[in-house]
ModelCIF file with pLDDT and N, C-alpha, C, O atoms, coordinates in Angstrom:
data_MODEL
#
_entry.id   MODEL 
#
_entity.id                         1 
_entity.type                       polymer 
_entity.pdbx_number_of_molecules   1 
#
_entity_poly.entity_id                      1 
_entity_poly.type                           'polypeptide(L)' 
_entity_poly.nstd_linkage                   no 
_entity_poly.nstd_monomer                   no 
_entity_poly.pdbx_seq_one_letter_code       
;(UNK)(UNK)(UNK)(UNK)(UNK)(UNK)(UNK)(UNK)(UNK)(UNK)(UNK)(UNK)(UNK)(UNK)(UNK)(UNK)
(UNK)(UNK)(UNK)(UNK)(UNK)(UNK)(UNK)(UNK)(UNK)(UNK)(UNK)(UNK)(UNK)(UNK)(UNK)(UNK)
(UNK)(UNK)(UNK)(UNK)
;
_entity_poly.pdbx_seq_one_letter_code_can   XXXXXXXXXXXXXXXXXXXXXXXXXXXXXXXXXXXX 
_entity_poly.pdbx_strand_id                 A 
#
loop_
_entity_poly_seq.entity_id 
_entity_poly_seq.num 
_entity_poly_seq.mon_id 
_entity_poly_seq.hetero 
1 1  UNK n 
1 2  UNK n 
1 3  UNK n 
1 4  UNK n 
1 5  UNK n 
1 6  UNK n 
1 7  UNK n 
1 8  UNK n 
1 9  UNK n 
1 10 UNK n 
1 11 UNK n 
1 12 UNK n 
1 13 UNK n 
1 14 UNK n 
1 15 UNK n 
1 16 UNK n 
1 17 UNK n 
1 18 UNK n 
1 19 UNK n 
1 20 UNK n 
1 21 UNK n 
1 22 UNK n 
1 23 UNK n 
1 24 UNK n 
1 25 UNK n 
1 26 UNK n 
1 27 UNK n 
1 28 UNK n 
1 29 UNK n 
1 30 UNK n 
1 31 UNK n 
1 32 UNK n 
1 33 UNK n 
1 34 UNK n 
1 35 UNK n 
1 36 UNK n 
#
_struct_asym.id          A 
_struct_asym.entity_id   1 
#
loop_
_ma_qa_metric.id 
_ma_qa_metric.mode 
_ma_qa_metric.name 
_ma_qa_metric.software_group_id 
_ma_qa_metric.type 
1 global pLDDT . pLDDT 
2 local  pLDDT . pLDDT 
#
_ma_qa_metric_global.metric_id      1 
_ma_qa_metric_global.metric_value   79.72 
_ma_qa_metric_global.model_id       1 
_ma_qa_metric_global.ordinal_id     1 
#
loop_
_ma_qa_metric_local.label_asym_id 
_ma_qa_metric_local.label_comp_id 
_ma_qa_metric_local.label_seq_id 
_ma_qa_metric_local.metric_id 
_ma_qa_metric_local.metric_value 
_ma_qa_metric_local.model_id 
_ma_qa_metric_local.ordinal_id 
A UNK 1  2 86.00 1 1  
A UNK 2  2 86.00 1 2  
A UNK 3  2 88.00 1 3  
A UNK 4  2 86.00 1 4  
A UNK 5  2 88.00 1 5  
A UNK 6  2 89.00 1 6  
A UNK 7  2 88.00 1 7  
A UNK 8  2 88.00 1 8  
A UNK 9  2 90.00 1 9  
A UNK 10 2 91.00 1 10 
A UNK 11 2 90.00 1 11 
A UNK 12 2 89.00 1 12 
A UNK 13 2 89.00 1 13 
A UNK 14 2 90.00 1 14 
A UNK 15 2 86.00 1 15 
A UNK 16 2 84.00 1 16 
A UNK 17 2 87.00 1 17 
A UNK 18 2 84.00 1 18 
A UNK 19 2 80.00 1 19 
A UNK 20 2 81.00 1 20 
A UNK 21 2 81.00 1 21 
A UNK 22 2 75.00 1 22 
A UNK 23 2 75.00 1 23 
A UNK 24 2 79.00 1 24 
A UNK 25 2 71.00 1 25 
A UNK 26 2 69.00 1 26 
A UNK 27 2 72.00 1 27 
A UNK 28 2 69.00 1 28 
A UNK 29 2 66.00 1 29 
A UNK 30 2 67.00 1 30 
A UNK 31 2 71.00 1 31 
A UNK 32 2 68.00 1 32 
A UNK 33 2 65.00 1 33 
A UNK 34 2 70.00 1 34 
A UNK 35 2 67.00 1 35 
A UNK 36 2 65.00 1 36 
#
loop_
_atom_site.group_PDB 
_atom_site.id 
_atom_site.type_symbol 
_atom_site.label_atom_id 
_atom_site.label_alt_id 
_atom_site.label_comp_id 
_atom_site.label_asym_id 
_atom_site.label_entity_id 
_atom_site.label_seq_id 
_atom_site.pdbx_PDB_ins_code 
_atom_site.Cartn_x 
_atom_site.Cartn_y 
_atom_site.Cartn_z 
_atom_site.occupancy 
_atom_site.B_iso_or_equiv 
_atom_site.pdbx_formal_charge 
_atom_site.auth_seq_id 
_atom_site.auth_comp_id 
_atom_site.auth_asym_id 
_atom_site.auth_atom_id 
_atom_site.pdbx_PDB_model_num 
ATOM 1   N N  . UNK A 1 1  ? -46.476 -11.718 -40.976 1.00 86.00 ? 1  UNK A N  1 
ATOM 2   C CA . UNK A 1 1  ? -45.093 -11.247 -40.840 1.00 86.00 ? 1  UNK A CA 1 
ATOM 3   C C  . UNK A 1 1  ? -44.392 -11.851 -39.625 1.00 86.00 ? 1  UNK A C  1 
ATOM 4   O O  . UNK A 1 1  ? -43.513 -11.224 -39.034 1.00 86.00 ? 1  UNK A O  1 
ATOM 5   N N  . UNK A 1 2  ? -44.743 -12.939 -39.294 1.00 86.00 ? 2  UNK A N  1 
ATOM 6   C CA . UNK A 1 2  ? -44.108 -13.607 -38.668 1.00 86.00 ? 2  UNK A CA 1 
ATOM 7   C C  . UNK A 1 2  ? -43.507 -14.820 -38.992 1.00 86.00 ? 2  UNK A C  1 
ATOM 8   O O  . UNK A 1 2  ? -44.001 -15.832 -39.489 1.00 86.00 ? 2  UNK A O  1 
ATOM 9   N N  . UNK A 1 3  ? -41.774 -14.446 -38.456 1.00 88.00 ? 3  UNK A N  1 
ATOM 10  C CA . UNK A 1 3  ? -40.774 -15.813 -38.762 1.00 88.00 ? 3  UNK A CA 1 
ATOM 11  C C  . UNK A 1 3  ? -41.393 -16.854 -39.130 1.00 88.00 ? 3  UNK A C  1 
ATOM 12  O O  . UNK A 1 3  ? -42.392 -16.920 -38.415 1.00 88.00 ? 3  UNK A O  1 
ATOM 13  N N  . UNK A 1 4  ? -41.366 -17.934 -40.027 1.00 86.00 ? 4  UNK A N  1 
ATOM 14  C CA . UNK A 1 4  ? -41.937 -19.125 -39.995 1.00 86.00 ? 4  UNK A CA 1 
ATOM 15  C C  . UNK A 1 4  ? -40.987 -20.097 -39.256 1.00 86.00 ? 4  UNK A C  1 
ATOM 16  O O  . UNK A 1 4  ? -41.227 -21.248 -39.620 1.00 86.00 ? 4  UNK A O  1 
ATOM 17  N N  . UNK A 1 5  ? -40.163 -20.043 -38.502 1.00 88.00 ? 5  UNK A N  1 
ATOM 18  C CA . UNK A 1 5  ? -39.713 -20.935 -37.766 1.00 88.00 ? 5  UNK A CA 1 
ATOM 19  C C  . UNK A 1 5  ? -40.213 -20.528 -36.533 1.00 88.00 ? 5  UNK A C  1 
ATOM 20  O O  . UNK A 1 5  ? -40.922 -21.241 -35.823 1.00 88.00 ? 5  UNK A O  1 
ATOM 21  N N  . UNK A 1 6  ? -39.764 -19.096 -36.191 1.00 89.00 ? 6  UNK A N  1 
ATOM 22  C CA . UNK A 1 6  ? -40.847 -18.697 -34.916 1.00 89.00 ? 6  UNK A CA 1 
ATOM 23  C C  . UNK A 1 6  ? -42.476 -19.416 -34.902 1.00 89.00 ? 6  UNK A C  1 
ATOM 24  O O  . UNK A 1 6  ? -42.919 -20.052 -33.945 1.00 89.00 ? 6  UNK A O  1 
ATOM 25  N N  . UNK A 1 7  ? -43.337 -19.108 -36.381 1.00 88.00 ? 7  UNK A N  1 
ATOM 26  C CA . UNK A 1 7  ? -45.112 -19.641 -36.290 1.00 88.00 ? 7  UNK A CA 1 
ATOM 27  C C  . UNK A 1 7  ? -44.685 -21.387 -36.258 1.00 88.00 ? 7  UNK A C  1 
ATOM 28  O O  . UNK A 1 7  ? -45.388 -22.265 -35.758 1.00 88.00 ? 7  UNK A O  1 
ATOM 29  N N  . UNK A 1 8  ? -43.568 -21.552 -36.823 1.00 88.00 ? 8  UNK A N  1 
ATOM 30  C CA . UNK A 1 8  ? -43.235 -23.693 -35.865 1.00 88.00 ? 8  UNK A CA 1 
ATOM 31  C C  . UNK A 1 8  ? -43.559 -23.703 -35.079 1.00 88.00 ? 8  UNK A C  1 
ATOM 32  O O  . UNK A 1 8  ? -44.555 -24.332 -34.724 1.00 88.00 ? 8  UNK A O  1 
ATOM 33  N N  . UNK A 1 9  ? -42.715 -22.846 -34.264 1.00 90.00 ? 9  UNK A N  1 
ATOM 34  C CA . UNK A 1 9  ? -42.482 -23.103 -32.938 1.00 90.00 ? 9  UNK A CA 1 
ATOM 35  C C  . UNK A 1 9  ? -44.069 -22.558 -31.978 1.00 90.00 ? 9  UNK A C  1 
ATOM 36  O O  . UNK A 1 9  ? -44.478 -23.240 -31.038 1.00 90.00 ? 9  UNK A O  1 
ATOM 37  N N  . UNK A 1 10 ? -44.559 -21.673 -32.287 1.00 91.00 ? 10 UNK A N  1 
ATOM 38  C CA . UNK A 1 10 ? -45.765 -21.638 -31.456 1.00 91.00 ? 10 UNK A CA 1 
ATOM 39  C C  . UNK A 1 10 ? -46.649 -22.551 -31.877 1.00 91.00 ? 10 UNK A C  1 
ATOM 40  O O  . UNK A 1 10 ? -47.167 -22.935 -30.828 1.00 91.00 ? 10 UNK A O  1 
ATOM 41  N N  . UNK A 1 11 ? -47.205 -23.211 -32.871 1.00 90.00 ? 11 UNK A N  1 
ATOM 42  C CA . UNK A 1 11 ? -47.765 -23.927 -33.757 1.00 90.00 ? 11 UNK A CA 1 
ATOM 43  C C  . UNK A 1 11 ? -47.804 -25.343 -32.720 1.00 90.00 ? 11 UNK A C  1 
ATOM 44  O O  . UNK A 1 11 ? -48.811 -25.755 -32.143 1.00 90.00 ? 11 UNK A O  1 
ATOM 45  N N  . UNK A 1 12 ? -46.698 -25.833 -32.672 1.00 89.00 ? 12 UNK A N  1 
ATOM 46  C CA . UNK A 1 12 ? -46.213 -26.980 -31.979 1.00 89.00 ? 12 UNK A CA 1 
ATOM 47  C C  . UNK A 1 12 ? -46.213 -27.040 -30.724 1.00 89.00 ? 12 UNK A C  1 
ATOM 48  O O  . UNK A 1 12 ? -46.501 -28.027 -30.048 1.00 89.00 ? 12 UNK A O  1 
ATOM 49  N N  . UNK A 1 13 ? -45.867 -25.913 -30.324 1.00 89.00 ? 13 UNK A N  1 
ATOM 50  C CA . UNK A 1 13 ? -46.344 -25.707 -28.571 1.00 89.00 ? 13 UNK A CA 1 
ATOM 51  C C  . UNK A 1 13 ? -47.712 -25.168 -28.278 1.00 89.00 ? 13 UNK A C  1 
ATOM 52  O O  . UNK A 1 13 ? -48.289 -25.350 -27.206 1.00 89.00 ? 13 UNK A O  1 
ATOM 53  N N  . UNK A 1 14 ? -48.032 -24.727 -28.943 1.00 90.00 ? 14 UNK A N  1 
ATOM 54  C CA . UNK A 1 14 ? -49.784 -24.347 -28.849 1.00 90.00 ? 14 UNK A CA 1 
ATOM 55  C C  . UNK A 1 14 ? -50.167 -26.443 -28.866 1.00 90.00 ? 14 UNK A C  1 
ATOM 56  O O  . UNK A 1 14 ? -50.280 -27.209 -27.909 1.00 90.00 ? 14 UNK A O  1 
ATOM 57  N N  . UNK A 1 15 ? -50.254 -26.703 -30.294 1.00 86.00 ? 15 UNK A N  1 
ATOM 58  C CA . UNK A 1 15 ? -50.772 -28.213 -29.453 1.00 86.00 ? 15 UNK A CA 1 
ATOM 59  C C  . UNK A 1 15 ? -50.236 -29.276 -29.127 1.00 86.00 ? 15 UNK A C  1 
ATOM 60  O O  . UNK A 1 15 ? -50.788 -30.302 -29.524 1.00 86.00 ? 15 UNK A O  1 
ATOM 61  N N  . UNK A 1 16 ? -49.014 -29.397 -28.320 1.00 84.00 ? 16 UNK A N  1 
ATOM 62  C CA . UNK A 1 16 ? -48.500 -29.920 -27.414 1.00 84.00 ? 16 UNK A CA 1 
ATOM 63  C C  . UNK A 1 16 ? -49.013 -29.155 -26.129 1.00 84.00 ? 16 UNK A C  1 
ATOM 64  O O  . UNK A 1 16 ? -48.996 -29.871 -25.128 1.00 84.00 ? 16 UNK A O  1 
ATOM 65  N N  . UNK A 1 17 ? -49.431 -27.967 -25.942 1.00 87.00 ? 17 UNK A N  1 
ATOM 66  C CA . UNK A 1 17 ? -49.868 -27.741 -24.373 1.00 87.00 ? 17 UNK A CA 1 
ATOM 67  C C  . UNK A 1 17 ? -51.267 -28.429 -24.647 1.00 87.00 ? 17 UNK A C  1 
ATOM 68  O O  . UNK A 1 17 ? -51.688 -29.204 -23.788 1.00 87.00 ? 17 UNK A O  1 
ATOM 69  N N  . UNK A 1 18 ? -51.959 -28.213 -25.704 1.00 84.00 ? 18 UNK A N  1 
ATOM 70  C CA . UNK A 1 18 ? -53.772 -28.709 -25.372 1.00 84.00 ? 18 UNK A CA 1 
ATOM 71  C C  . UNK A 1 18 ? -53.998 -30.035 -25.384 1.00 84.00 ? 18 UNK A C  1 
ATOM 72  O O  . UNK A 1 18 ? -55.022 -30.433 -24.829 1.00 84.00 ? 18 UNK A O  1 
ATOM 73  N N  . UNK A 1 19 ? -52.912 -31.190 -26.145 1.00 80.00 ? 19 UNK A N  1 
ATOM 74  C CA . UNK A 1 19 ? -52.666 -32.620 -25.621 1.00 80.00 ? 19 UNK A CA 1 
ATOM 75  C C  . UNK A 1 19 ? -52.291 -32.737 -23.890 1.00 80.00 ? 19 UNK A C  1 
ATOM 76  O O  . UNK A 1 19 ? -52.816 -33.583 -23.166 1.00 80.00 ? 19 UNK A O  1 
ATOM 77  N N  . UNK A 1 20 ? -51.737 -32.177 -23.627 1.00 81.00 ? 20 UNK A N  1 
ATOM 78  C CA . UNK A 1 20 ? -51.029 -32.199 -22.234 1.00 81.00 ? 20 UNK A CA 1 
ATOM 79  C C  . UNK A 1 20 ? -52.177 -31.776 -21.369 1.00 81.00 ? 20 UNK A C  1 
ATOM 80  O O  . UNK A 1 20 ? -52.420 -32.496 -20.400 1.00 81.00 ? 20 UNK A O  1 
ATOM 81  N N  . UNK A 1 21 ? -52.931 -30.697 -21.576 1.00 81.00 ? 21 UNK A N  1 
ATOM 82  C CA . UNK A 1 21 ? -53.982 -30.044 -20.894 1.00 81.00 ? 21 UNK A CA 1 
ATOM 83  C C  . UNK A 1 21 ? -55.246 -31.332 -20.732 1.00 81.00 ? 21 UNK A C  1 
ATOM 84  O O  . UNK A 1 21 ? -55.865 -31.863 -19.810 1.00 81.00 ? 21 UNK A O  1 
ATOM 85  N N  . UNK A 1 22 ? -55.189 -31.413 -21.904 1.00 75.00 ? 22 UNK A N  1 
ATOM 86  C CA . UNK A 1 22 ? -56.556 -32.598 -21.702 1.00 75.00 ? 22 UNK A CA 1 
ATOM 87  C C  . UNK A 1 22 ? -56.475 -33.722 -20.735 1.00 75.00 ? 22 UNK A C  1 
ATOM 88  O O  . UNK A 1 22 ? -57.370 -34.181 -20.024 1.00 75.00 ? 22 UNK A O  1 
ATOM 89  N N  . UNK A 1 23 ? -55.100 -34.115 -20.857 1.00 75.00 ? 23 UNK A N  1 
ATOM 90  C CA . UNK A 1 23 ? -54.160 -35.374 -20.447 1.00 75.00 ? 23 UNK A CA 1 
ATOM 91  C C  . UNK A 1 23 ? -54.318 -34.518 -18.799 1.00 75.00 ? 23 UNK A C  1 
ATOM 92  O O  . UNK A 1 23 ? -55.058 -34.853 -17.875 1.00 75.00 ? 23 UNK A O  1 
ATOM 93  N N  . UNK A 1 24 ? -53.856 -33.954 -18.823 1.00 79.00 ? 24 UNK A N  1 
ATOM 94  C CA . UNK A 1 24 ? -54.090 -33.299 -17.013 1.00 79.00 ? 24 UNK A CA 1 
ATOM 95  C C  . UNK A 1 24 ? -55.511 -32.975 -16.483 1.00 79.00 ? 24 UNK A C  1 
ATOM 96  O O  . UNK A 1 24 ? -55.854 -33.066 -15.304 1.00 79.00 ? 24 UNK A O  1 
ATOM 97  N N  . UNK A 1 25 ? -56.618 -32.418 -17.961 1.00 71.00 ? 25 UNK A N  1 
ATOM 98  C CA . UNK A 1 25 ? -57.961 -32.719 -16.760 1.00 71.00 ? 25 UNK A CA 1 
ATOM 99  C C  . UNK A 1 25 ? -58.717 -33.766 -16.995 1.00 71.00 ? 25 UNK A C  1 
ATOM 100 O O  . UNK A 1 25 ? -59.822 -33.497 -17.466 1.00 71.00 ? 25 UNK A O  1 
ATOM 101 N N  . UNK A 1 26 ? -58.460 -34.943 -16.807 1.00 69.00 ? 26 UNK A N  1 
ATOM 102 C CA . UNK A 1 26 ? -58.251 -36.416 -16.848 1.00 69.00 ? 26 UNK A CA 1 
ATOM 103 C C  . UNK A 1 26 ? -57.594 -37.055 -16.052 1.00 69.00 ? 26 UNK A C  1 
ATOM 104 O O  . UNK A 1 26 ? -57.895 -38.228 -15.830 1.00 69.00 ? 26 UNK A O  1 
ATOM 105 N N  . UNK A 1 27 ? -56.680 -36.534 -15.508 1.00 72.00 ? 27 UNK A N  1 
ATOM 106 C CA . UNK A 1 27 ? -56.469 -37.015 -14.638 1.00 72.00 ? 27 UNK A CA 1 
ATOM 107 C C  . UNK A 1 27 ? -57.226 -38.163 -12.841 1.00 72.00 ? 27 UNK A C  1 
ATOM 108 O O  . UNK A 1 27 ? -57.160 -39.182 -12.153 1.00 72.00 ? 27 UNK A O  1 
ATOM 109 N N  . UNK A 1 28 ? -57.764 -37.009 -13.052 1.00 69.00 ? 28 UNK A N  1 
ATOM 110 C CA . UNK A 1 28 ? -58.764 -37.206 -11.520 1.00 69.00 ? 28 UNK A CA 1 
ATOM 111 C C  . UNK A 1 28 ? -59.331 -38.963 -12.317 1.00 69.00 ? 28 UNK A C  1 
ATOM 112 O O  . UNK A 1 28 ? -58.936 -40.104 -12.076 1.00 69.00 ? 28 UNK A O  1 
ATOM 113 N N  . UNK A 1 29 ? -60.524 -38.369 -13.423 1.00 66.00 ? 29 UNK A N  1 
ATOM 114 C CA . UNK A 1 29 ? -61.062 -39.658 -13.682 1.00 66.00 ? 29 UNK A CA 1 
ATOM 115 C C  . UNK A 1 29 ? -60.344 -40.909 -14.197 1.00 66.00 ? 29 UNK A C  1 
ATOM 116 O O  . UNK A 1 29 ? -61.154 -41.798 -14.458 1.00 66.00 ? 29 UNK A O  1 
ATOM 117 N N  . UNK A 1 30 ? -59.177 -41.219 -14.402 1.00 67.00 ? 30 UNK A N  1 
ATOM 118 C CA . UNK A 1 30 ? -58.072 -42.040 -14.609 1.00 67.00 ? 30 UNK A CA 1 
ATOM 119 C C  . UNK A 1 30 ? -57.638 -42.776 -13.031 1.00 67.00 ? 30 UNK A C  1 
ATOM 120 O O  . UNK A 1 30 ? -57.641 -43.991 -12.830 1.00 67.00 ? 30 UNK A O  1 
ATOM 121 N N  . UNK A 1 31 ? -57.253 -41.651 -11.943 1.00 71.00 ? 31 UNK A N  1 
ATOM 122 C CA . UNK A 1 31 ? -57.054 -42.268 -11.069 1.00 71.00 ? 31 UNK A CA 1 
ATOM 123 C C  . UNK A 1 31 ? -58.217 -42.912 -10.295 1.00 71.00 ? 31 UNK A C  1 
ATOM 124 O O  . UNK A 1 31 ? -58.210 -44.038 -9.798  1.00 71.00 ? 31 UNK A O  1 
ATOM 125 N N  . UNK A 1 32 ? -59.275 -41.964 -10.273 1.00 68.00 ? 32 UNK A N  1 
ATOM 126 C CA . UNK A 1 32 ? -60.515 -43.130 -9.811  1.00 68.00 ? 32 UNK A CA 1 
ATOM 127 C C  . UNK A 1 32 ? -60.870 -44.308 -10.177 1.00 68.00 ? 32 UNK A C  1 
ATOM 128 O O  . UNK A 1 32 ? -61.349 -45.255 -9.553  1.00 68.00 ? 32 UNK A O  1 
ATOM 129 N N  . UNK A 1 33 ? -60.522 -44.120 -11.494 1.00 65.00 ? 33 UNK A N  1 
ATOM 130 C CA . UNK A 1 33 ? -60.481 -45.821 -12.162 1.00 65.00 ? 33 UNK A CA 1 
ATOM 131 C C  . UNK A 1 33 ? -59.467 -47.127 -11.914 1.00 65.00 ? 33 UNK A C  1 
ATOM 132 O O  . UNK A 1 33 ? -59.584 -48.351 -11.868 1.00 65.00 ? 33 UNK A O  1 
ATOM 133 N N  . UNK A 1 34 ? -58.324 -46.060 -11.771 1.00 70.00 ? 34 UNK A N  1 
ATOM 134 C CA . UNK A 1 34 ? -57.492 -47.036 -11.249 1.00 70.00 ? 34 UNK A CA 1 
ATOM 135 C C  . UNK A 1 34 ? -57.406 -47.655 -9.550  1.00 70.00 ? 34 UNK A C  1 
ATOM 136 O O  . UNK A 1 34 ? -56.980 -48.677 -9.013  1.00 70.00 ? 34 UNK A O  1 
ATOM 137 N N  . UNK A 1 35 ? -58.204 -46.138 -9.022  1.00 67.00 ? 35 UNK A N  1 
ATOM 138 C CA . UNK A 1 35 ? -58.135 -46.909 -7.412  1.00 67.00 ? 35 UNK A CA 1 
ATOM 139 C C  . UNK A 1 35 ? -59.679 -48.227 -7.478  1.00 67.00 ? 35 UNK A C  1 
ATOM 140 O O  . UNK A 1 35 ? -59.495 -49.305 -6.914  1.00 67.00 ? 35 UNK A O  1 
ATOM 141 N N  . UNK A 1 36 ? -60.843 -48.006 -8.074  1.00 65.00 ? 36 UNK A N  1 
ATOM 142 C CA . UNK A 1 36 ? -61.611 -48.742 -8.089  1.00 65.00 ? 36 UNK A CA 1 
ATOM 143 C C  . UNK A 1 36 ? -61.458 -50.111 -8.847  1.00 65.00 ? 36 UNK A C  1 
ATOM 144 O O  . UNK A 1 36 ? -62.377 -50.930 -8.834  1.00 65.00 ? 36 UNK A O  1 
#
């Protein structure tokens, strides 16, 4: 019983944050690579 434009919208931001999340704890090992 929830809106289906509302379950879009969490749907899409649910995995757009866990792309982004991954992408941020990755970080660290990205820049070590790049300073080495």
């Amino acid at each position: 019983h929830l809106p289906r434009f509302a379950g879009a919208a969490m749907v899409i931001a649910l995995l757009f944050s866990l792309v982004s999340a991954a992408a941020w704890g990755l970080r660290d090992d990205f820049s070590a690579a790049i300073a080495e």
